[in-house]
Protein backbone atom coordinates (compact mmCIF):
# COMPACT_ATOMS: atom_id res chain seq x y z
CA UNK A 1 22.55 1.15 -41.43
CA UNK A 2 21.16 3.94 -41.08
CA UNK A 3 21.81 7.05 -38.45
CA UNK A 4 20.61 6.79 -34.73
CA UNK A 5 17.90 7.96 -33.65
CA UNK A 6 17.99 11.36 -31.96
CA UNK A 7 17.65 11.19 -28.02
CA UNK A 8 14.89 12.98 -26.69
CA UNK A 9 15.95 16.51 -24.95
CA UNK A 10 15.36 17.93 -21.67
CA UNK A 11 12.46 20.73 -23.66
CA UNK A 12 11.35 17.15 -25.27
CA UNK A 13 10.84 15.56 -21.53
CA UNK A 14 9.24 18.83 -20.24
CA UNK A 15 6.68 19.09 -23.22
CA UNK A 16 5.69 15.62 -23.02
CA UNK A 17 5.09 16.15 -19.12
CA UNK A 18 2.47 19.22 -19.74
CA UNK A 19 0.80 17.33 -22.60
CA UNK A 20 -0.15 14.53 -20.97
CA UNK A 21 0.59 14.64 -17.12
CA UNK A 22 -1.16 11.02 -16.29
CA UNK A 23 0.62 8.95 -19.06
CA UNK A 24 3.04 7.47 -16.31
CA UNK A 25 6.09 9.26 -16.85
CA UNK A 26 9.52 8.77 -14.95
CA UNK A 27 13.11 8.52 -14.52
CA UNK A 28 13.31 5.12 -16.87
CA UNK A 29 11.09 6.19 -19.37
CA UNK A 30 9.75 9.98 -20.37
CA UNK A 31 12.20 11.82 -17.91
CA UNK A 32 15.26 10.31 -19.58
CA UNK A 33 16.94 13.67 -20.42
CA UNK A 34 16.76 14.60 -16.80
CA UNK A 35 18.74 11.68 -15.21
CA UNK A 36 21.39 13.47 -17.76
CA UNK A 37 21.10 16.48 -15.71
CA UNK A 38 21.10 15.23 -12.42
CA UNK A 39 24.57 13.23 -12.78
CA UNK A 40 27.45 14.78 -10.86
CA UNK A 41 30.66 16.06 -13.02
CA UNK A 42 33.21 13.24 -13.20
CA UNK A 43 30.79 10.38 -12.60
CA UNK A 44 31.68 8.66 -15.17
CA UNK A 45 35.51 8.88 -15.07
CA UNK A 46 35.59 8.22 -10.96
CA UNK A 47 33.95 4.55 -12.08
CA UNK A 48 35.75 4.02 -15.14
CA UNK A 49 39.23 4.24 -12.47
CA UNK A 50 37.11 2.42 -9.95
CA UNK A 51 37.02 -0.55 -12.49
CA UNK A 52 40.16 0.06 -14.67
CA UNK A 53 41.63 -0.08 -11.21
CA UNK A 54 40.87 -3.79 -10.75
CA UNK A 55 41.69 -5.51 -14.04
CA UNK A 56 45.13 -6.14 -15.27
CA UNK A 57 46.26 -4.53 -18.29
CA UNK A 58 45.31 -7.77 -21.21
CA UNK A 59 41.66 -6.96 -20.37
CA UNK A 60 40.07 -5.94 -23.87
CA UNK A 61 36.15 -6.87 -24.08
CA UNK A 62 34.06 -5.83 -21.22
CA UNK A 63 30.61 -5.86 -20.28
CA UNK A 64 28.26 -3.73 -18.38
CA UNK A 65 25.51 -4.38 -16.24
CA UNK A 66 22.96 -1.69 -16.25
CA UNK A 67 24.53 0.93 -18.33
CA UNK A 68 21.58 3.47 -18.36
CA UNK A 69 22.42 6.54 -19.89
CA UNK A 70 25.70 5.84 -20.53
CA UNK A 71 28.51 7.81 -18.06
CA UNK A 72 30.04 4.95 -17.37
CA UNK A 73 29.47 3.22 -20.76
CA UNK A 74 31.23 5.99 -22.62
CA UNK A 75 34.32 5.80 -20.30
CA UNK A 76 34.75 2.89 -20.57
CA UNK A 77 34.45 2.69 -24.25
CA UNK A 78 37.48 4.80 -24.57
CA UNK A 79 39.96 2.32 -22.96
CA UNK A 80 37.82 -1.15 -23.65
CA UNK A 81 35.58 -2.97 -25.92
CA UNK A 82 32.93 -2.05 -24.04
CA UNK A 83 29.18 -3.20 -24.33
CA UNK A 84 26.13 -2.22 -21.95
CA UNK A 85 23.46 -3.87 -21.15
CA UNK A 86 20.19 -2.19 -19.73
CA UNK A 87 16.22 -3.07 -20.18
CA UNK A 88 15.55 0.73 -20.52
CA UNK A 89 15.19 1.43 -23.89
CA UNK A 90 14.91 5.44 -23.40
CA UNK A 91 18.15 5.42 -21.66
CA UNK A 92 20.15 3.15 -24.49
CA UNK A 93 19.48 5.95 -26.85
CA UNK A 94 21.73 8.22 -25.36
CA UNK A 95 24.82 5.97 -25.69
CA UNK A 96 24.15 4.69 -28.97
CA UNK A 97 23.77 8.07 -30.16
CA UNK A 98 27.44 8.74 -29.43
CA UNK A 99 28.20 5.42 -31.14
CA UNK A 100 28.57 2.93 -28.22
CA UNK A 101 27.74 -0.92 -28.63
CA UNK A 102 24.83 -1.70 -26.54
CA UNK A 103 22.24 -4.28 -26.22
CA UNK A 104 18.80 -4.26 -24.72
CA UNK A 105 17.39 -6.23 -22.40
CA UNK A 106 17.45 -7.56 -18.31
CA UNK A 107 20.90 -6.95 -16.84
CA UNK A 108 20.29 -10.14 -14.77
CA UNK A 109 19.76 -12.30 -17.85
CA UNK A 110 21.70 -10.03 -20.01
CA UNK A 111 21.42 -12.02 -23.97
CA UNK A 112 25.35 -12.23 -24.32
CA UNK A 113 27.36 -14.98 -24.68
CA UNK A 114 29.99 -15.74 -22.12
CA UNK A 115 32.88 -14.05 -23.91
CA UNK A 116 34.08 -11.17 -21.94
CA UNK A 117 37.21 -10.08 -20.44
CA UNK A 118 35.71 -8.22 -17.46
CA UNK A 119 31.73 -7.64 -16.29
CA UNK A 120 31.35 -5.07 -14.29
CA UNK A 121 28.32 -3.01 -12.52
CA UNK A 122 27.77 0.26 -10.47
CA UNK A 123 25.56 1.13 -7.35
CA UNK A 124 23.25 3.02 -10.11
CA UNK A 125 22.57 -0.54 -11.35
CA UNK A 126 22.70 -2.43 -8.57
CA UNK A 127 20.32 -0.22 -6.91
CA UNK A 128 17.41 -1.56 -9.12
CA UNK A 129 17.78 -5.64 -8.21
CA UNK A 130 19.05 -8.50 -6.19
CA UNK A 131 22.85 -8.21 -5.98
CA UNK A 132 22.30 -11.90 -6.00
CA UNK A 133 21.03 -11.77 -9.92
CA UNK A 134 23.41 -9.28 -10.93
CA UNK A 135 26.47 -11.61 -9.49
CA UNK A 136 24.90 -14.65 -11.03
CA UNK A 137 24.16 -12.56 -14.50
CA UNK A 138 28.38 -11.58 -14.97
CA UNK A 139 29.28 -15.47 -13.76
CA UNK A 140 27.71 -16.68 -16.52
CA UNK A 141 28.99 -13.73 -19.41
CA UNK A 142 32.56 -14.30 -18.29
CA UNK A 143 34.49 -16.21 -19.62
CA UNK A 144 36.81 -18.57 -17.76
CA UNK A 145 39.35 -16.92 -16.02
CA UNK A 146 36.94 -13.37 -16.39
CA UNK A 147 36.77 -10.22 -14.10
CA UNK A 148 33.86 -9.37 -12.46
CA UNK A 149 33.70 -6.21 -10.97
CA UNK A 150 30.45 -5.16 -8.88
CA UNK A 151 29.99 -1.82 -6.55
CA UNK A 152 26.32 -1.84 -4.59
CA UNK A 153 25.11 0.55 -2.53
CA UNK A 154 25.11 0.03 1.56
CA UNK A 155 22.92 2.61 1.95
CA UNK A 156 20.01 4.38 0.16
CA UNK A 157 22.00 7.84 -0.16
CA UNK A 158 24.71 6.54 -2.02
CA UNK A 159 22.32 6.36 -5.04
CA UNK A 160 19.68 9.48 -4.22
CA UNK A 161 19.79 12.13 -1.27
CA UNK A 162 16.82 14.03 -0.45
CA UNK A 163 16.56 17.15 -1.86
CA UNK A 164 15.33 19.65 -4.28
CA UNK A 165 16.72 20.55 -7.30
CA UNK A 166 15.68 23.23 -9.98
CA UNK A 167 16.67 22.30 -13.77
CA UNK A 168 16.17 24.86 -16.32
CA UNK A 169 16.14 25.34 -20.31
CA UNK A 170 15.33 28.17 -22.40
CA UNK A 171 11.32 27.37 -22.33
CA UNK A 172 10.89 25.35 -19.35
CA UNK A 173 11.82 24.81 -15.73
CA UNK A 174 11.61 21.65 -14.03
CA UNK A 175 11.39 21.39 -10.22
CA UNK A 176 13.03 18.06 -9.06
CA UNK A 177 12.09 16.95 -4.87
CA UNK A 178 13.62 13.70 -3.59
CA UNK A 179 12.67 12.01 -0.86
CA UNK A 180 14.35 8.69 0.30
CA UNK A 181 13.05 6.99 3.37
CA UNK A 182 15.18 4.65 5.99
CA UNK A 183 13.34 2.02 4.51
CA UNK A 184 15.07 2.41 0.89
CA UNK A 185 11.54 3.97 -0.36
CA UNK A 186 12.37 6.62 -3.05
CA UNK A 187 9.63 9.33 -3.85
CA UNK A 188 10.30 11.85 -6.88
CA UNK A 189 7.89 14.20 -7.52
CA UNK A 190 8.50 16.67 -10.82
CA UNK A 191 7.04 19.99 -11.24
CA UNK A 192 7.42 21.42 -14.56
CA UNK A 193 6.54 24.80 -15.44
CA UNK A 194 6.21 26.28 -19.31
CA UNK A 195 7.63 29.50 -19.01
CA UNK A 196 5.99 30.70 -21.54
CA UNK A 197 2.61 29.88 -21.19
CA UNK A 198 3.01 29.64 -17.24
CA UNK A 199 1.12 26.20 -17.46
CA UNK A 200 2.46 23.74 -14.68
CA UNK A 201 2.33 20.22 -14.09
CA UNK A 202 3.30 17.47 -11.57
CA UNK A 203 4.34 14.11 -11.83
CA UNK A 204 5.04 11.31 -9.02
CA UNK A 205 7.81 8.34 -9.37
CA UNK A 206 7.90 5.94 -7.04
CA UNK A 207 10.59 2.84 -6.55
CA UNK A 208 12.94 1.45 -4.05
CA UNK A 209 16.51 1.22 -3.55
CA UNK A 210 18.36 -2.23 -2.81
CA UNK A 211 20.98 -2.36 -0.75
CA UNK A 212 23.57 -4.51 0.73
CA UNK A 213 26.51 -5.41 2.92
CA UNK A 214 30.51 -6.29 3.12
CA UNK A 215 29.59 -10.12 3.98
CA UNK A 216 26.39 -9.76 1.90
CA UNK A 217 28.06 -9.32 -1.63
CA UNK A 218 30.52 -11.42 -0.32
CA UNK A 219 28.15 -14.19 -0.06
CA UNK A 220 26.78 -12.69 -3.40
CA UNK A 221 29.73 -13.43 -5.29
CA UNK A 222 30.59 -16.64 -3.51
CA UNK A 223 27.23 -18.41 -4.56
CA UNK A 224 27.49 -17.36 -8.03
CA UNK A 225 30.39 -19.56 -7.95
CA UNK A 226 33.58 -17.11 -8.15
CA UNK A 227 36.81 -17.06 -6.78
CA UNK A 228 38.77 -15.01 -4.90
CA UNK A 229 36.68 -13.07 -3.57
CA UNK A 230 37.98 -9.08 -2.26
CA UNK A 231 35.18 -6.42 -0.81
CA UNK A 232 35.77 -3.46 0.55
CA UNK A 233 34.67 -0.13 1.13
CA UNK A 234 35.87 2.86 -1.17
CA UNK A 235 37.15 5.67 0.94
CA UNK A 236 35.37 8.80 -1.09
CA UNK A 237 32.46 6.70 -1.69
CA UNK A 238 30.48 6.40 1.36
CA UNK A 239 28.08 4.14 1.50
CA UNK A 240 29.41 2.13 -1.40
CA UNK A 241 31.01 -1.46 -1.27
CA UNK A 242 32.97 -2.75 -4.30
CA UNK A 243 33.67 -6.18 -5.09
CA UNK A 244 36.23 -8.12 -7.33
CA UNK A 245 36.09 -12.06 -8.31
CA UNK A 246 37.47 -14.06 -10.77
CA UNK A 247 35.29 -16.62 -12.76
CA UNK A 248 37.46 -20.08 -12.27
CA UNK A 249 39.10 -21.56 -15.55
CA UNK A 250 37.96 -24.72 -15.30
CA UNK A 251 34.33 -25.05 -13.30
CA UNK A 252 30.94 -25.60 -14.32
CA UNK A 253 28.45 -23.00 -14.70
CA UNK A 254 26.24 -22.57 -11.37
CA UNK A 255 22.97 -24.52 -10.93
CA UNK A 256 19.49 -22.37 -12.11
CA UNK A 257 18.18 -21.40 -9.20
């Protein structure tokens, strides 16, 4: 097997941006290295304790749902067999560059087989689809008696807060302006600038943000056919619920719907 493929760097995303400002570039894609920037220090360890917290200590294999760049992913590889799961393939190469398992494809029809300890998944993936899906999608790659642990966002600024941002490397600067309407409407405009040359150019992104509710995931995790049920609201996250259910040991799986 040979070595992983480099990741592309934050100079990479910034070069690509000037050559070609109308080839469609964004977070999930071109502008990779920058979600790497814009992730606050101890991201990844606050959710690795927000789901260590909520398995028992025999948990070995688990699973996430919409792993992305991999904060979570790699702190969770430290205390689990952990595997992520994401469609964006420019995000999975940052993880598997540091030697993580992960597999590509739709976290709501994630191609695993129902083996795993625990399935978990954070506001940053829950964000992008129907808590619904994502409750369904760890049901079914539990295994009897499984964990699934899901956090989802009750409100757009739990995910993105308006803002600008200024990001910076040796040869270029990159101007980052968020804009999240009441709606859950995100707008992300980029401006990057070649220091150097003192060429500029600007880029839109454009997507929404799903939320939900206490009796919402609730009902989420209910439907998907798990048992007992627990949500609740984390203290020092605002706008954050987090839910814990336990795939029954002996049940069929849930009708498609």
């Amino acid at each position: 097997m040979g070595a992983p493929i480099r990741p592309p760097t934050f100079a990479d995303a910034c070069a690509a941006v000037l050559e070609d400002p109308d080839a469609g570039h964004g977070a999930d894609t071109t502008l990779a290295p920058v979600v790497l920037r814009t992730i606050p220090d101890g991201w990844g360890e606050r959710r690795a304790r927000l789901v260590a917290s909520r398995l028992p200590a025999d948990v070995d294999r688990v699973l996430e749902l919409g792993c992305g760049v991999g904060a979570l992913l790699n702190e969770l590889g430290s205390r689990y067999a952990a595997v992520g799961v994401d469609a964006r393939r420019a995000h999975l190469r940052f993880p598997a560059a540091l030697g993580e398992a992960v597999v590509c494809g739709d976290p709501t029809n994630p191609p695993v087989r129902s083996a795993f300890d625990a399935v978990c998944a954070v506001e940053t993936a829950t964000a992008r689809a129907d808590v619904a899906d994502v409750c369904t999608a760890a049901y079914r790659s539990l295994r009897p008696g499984g964990i699934a642990v899901i956090a989802a966002p009750t409100d757009p600024s739990a995910v993105l807060d308006s803002g600008v941002e200024t990001y910076s490397g040796s040869r270029y600067l990159l101007e980052r302006a968020v804009d999240v309407a009441g709606s859950g409407s995100v707008a992300v405009d980029y401006r990057v600038t070649d220091r150097e040359t003192g060429s500029t150019a600007v880029v839109a992104d454009r997507t929404t943000v799903a939320t939900t509710t206490v009796d919402g995931l609730t009902a989420a995790l209910g439907r998907a056919g798990f048992e007992h049920v627990l949500v609740a609201g984390e203290s020092d996250l605002p706008g954050v619920v987090v839910g814990r259910a336990v795939r029954p040991v002996e049940t069929s799986a849930p009708a498609e719907r």
